[in-house]
C-alpha atoms as a PDB file:
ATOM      1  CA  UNK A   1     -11.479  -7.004  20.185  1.00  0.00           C
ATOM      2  CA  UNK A   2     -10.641  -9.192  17.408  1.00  0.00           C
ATOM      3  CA  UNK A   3      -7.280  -8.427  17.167  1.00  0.00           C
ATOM      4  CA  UNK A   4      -6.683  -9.418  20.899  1.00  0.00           C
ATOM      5  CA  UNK A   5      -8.428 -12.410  20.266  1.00  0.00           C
ATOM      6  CA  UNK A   6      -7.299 -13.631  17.059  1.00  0.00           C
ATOM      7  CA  UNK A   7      -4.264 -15.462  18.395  1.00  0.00           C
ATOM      8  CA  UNK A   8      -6.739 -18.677  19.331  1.00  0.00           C
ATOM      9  CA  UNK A   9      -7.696 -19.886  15.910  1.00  0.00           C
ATOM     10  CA  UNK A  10      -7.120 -23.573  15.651  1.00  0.00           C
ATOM     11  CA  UNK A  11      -7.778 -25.537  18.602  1.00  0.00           C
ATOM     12  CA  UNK A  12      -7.932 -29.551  19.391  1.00  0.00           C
ATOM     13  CA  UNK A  13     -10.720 -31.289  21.956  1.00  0.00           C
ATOM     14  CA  UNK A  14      -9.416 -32.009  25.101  1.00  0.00           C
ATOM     15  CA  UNK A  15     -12.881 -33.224  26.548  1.00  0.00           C
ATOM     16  CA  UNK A  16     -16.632 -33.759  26.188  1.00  0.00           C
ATOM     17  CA  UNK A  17     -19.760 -33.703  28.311  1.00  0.00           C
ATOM     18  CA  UNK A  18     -22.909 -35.077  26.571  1.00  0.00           C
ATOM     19  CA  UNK A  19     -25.982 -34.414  28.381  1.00  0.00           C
ATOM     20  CA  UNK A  20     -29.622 -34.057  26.903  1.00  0.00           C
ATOM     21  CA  UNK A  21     -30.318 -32.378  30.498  1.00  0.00           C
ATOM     22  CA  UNK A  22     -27.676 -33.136  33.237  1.00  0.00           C
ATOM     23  CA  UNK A  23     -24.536 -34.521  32.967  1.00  0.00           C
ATOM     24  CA  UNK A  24     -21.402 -35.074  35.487  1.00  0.00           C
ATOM     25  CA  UNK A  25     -17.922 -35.680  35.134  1.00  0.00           C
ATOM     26  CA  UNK A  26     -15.938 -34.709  37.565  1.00  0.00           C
ATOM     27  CA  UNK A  27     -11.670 -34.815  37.068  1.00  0.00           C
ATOM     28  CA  UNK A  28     -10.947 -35.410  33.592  1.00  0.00           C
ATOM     29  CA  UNK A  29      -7.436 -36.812  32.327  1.00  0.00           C
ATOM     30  CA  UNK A  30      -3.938 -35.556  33.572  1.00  0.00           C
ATOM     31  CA  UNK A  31      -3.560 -32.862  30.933  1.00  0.00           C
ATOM     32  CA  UNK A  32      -6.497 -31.096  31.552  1.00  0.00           C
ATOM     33  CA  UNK A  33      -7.499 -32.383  35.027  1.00  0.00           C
ATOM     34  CA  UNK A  34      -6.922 -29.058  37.313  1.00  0.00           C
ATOM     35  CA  UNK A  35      -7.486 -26.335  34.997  1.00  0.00           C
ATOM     36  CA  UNK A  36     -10.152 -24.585  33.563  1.00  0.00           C
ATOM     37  CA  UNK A  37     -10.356 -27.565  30.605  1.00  0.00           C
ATOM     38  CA  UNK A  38     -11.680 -30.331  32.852  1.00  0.00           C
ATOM     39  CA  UNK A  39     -15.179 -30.180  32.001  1.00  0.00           C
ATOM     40  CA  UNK A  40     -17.024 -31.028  35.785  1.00  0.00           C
ATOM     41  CA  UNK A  41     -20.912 -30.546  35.378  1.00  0.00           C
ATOM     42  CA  UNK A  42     -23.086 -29.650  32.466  1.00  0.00           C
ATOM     43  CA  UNK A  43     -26.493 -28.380  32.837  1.00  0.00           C
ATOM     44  CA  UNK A  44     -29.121 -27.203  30.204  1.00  0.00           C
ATOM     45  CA  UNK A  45     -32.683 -26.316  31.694  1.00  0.00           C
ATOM     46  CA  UNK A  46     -35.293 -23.818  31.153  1.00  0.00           C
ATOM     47  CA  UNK A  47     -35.252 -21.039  33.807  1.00  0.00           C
ATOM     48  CA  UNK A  48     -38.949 -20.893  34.633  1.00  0.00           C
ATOM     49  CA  UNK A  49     -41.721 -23.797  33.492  1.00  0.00           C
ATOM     50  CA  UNK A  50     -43.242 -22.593  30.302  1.00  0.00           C
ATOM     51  CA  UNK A  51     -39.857 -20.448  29.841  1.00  0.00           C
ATOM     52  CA  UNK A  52     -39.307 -19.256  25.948  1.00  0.00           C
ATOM     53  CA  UNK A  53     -35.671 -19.276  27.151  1.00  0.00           C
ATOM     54  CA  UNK A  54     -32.718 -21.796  27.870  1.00  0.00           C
ATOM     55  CA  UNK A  55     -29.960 -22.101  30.508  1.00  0.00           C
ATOM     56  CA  UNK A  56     -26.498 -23.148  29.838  1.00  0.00           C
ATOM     57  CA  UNK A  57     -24.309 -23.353  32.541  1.00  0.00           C
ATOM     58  CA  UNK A  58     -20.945 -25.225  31.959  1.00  0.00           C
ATOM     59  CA  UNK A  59     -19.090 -26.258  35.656  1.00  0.00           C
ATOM     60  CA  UNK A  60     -14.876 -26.371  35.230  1.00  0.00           C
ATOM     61  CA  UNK A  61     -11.916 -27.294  37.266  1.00  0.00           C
ATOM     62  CA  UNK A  62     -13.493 -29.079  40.243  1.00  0.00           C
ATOM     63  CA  UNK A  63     -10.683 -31.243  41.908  1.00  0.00           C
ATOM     64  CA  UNK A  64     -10.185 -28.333  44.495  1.00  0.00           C
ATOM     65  CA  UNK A  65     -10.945 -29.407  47.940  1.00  0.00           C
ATOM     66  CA  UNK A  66     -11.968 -26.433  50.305  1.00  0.00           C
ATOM     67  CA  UNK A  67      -9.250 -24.193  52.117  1.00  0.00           C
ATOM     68  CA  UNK A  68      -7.109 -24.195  48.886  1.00  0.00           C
ATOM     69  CA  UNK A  69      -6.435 -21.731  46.237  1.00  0.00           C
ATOM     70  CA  UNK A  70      -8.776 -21.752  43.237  1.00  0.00           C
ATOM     71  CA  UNK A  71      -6.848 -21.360  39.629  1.00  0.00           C
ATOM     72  CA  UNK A  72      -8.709 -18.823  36.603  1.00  0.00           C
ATOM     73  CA  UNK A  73     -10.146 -19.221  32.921  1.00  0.00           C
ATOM     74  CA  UNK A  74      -7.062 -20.419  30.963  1.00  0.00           C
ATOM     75  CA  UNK A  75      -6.962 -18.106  28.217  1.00  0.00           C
ATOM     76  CA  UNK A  76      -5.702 -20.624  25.544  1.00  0.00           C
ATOM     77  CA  UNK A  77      -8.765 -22.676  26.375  1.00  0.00           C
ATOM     78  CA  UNK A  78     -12.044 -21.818  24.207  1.00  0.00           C
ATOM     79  CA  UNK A  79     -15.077 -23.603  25.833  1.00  0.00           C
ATOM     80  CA  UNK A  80     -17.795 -24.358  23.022  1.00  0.00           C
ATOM     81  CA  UNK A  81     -21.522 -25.674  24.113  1.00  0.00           C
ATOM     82  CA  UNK A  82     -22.928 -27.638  20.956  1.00  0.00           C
ATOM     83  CA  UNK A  83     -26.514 -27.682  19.921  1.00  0.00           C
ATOM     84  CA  UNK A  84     -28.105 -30.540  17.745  1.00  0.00           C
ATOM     85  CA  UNK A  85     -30.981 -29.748  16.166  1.00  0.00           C
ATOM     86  CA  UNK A  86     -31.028 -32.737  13.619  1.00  0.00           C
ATOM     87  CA  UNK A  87     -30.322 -35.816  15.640  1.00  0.00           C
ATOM     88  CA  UNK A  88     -27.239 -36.833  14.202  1.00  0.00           C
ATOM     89  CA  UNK A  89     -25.379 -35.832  17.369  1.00  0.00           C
ATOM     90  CA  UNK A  90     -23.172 -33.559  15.079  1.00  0.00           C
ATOM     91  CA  UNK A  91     -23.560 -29.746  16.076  1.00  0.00           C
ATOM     92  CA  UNK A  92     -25.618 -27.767  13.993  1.00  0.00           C
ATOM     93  CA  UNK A  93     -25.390 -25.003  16.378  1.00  0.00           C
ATOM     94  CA  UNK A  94     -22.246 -23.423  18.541  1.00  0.00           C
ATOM     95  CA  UNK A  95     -22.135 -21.032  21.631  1.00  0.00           C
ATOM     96  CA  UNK A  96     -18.487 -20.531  22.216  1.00  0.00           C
ATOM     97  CA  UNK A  97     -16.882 -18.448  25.652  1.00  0.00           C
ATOM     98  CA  UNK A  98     -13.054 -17.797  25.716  1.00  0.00           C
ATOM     99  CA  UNK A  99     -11.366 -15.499  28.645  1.00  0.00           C
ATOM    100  CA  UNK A 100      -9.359 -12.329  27.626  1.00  0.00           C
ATOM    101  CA  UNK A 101      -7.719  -9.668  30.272  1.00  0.00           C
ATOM    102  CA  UNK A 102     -10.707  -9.894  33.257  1.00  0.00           C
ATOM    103  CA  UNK A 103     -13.459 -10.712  30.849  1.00  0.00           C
ATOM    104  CA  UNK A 104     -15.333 -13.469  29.033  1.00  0.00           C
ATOM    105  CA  UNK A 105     -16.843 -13.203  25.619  1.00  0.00           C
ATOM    106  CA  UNK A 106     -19.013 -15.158  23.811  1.00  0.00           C
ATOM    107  CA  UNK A 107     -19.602 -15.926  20.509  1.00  0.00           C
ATOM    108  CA  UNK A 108     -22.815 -17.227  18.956  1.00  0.00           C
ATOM    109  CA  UNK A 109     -25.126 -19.159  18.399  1.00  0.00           C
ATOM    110  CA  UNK A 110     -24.014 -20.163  14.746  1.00  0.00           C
ATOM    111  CA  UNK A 111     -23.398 -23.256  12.579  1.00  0.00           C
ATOM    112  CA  UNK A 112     -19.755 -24.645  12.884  1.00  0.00           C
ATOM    113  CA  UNK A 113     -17.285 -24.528   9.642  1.00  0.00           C
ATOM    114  CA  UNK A 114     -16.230 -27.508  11.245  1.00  0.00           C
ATOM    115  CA  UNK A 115     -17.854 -30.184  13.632  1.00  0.00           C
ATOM    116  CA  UNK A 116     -15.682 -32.644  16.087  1.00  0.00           C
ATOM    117  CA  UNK A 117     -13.220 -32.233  18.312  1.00  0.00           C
ATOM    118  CA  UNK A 118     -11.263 -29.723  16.272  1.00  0.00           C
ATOM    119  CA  UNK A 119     -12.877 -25.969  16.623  1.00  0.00           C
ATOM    120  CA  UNK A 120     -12.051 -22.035  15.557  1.00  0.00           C
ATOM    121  CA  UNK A 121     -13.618 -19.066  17.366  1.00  0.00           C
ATOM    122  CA  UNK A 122     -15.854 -17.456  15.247  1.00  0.00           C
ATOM    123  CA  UNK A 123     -15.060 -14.042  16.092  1.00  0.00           C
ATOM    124  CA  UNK A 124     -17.681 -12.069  13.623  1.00  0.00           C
ATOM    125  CA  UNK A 125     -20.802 -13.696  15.576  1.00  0.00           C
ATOM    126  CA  UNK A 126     -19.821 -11.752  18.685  1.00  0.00           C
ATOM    127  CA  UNK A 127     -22.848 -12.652  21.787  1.00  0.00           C
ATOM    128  CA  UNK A 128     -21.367 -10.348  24.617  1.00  0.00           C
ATOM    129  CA  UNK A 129     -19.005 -10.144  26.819  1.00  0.00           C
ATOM    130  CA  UNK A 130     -18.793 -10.408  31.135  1.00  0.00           C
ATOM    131  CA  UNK A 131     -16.766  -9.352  33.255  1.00  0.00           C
ATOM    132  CA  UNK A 132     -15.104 -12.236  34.989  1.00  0.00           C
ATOM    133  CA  UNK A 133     -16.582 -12.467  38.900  1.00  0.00           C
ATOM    134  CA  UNK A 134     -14.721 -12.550  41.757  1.00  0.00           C
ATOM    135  CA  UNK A 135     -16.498 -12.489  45.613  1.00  0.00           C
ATOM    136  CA  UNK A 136     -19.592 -10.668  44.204  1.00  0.00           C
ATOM    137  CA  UNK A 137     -21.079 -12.038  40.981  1.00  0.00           C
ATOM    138  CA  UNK A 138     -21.592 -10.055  37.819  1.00  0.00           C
ATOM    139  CA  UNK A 139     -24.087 -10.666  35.604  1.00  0.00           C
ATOM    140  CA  UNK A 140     -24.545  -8.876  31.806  1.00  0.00           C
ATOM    141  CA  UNK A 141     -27.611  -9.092  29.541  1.00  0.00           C
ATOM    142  CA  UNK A 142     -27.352  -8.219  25.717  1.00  0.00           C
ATOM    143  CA  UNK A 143     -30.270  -5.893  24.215  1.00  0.00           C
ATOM    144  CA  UNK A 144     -31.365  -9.709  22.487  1.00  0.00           C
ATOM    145  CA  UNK A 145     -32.264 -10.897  25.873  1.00  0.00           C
ATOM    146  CA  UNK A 146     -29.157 -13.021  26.544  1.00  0.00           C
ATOM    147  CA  UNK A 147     -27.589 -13.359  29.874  1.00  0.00           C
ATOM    148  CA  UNK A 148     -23.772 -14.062  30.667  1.00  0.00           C
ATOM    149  CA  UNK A 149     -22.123 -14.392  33.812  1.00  0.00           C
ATOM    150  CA  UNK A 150     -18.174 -16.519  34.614  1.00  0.00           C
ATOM    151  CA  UNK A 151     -16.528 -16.680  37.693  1.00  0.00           C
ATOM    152  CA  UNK A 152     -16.258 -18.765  40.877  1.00  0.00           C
ATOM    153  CA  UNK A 153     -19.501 -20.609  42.082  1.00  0.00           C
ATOM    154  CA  UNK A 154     -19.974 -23.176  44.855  1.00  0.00           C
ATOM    155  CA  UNK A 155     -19.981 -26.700  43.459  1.00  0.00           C
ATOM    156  CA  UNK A 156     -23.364 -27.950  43.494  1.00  0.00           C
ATOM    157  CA  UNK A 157     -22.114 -31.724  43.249  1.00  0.00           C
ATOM    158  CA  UNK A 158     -22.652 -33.380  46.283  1.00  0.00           C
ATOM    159  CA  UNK A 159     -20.147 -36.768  47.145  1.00  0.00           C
ATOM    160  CA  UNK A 160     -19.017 -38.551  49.807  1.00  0.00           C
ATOM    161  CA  UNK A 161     -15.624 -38.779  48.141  1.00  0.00           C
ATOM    162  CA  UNK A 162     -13.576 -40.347  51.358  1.00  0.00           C
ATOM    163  CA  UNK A 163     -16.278 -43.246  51.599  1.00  0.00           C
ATOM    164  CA  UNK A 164     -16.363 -43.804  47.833  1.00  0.00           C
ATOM    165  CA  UNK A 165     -12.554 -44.375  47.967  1.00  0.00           C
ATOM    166  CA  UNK A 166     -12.899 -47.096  50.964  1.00  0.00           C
ATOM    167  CA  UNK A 167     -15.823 -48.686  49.534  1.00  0.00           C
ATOM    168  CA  UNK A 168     -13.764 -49.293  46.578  1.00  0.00           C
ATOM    169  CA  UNK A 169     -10.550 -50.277  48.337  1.00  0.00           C
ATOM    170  CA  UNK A 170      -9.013 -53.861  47.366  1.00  0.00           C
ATOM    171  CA  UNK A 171      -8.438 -54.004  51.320  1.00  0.00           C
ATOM    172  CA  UNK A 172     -11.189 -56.301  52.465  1.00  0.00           C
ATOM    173  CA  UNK A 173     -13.432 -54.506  55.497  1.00  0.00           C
ATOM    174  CA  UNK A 174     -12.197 -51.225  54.708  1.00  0.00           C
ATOM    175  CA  UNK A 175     -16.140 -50.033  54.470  1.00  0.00           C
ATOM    176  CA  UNK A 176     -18.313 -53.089  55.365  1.00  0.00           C
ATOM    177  CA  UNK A 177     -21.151 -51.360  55.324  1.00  0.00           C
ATOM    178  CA  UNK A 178     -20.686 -49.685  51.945  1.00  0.00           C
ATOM    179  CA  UNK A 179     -22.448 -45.784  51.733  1.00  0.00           C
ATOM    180  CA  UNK A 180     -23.066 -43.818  54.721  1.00  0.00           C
ATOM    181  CA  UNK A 181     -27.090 -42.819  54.836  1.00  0.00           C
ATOM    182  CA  UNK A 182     -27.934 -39.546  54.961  1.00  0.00           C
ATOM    183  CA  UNK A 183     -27.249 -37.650  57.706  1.00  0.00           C
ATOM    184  CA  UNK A 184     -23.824 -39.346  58.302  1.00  0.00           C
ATOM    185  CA  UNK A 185     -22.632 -38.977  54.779  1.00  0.00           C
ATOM    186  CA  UNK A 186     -20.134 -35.800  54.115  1.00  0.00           C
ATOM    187  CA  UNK A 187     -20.387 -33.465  51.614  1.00  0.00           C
ATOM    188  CA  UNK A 188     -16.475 -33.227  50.154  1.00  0.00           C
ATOM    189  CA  UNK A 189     -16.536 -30.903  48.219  1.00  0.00           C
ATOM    190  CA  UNK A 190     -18.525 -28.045  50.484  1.00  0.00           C
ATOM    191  CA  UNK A 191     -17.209 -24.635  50.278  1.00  0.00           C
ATOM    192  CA  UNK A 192     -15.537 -26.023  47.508  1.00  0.00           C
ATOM    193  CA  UNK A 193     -15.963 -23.761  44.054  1.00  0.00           C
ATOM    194  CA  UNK A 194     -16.253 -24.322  40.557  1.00  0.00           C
ATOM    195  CA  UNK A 195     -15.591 -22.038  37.764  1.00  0.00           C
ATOM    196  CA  UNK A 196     -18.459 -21.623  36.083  1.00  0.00           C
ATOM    197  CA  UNK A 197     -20.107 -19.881  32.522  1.00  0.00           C
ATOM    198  CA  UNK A 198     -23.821 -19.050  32.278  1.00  0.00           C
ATOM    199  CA  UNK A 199     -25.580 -18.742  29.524  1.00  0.00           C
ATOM    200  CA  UNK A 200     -29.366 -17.656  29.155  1.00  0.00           C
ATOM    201  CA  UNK A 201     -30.794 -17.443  25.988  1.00  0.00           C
ATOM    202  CA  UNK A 202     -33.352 -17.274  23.508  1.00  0.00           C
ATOM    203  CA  UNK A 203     -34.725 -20.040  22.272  1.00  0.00           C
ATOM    204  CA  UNK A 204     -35.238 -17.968  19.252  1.00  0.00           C
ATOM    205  CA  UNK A 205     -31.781 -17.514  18.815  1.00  0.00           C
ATOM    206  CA  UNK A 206     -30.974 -21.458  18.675  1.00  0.00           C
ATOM    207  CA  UNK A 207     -33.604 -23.205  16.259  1.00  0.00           C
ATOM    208  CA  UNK A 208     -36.384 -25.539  17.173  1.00  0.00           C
ATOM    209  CA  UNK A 209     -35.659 -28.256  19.706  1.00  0.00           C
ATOM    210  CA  UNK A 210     -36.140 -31.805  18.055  1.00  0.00           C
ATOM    211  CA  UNK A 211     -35.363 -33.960  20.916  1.00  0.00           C
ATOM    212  CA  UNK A 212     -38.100 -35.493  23.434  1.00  0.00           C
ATOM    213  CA  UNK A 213     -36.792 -36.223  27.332  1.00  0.00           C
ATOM    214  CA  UNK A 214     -38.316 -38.333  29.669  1.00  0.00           C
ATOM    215  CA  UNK A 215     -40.816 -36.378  30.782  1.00  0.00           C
ATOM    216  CA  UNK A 216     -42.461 -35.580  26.975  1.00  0.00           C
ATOM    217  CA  UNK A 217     -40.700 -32.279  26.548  1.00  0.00           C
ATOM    218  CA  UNK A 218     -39.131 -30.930  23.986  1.00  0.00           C
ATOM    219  CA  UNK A 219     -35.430 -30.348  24.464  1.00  0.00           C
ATOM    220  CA  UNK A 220     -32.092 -29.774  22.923  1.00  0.00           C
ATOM    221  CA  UNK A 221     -29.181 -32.674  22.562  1.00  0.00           C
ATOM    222  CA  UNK A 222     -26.502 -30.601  23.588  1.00  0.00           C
ATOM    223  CA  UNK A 223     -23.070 -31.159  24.438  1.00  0.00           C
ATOM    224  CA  UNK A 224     -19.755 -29.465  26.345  1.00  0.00           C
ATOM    225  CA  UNK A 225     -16.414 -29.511  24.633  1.00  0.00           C
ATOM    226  CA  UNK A 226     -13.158 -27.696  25.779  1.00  0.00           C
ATOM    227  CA  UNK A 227     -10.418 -27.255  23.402  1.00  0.00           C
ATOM    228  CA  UNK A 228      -6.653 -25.681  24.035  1.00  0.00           C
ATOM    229  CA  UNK A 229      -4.761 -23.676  21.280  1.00  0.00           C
ATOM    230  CA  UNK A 230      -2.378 -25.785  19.596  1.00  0.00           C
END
């Protein structure tokens, strides 16, 4: 494995999702914007209340509108979920996922040589690999506990995107009444799909979360970067 994988050393940020729970972004800039670099959701949640573990899941490429073709993982693009454990919002922590021939693997969790945009995969901290999902979804967990999945999943962001654009037209009266309410409003993006990596795991496995939410809980500061091979 790593000699099919060592060609992806060296790699330069080509977009971030900060999120301390949920973040969105959807349609990043033109050179990633349509590919399996632009970075659309970013969640991090425990699975169950109480839960020992935590979930990762990292949403891609979401420009497609339904009834069109969906693209793949880009293999020259290594997608890295950073964990701050200090505060400092500078990773201390790194859970990395890069496609290869049908599958995904993972590497991780372990501390960077290097912090920023600029990244390596750290190919001796192997997590597990996945079979990449097509129709049905595939699912692996490691003997630690950890559970990977990648493939195609419904987008779960939900946008009037046709209103948005007249409420924001220059053309005066394009949308006098601004939003539709709900009930009128129109999901774009159903049947639309995402690609999408999962990650459950261990808490045990990532260090001691030192960041409080809104809510009192204890949580991670963690962060989404994708970065191609230069």
């Amino acid at each position: 494995m790593k000699q099919s994988l060592k060609f992806v050393f060296g790699l330069s940020g080509l977009a971030v999702v900060l999120a301390t729970l949920i973040a969105a972004d959807h349609i990043d800039a033109p050179s990633s914007a349509g590919t399996s670099a632009d970075i659309a959701d970013f969640y991090a949640f425990e699975p169950t209340e109480g839960s020992n573990n935590t979930v990762f899941v990292v949403d891609l490429q979401s420009n497609v509108l339904p009834d069109l073709a969906y693209g793949t993982f880009d293999e020259d693009v290594l997608t890295e979920i950073n964990i701050d454990l200090d505060g400092d919002l500078v990773e201390d922590q790194v859970i990395q996922a890069i496609a290869r021939d049908g599958k995904m693997y993972f590497f991780g969790p372990t501390a960077p040589t290097q912090t920023g945009l600029s990244s390596m995969v750290y190919t001796d901290f192997l997590l597990g690999d996945v079979q990449i999902s097509g129709s049905t979804a595939i699912v692996e967990t490691t003997d630690e506990g950890v559970s990977l999945f990648a493939g195609p999943r419904q987008d779960p962001f939900f946008f009037d995107f046709f209103q948005f654009n007249a409420v924001i037209s220059p053309e005066l009266g394009s949308a006098p009444g601004g939003f539709l309410p709900v009930g009128e409003a129109a999901d774009t993006f159903d049947g639309a799909n995402t690609m999408s990596i999962v990650v459950e795991i261990p808490n045990s496995m990532l260090g001691v979360p030192t960041a409080t939410n809104a809510l009192g809980l204890s949580v991670y500061k963690t962060w989404v970067t994708t970065n191609r091979k230069q």
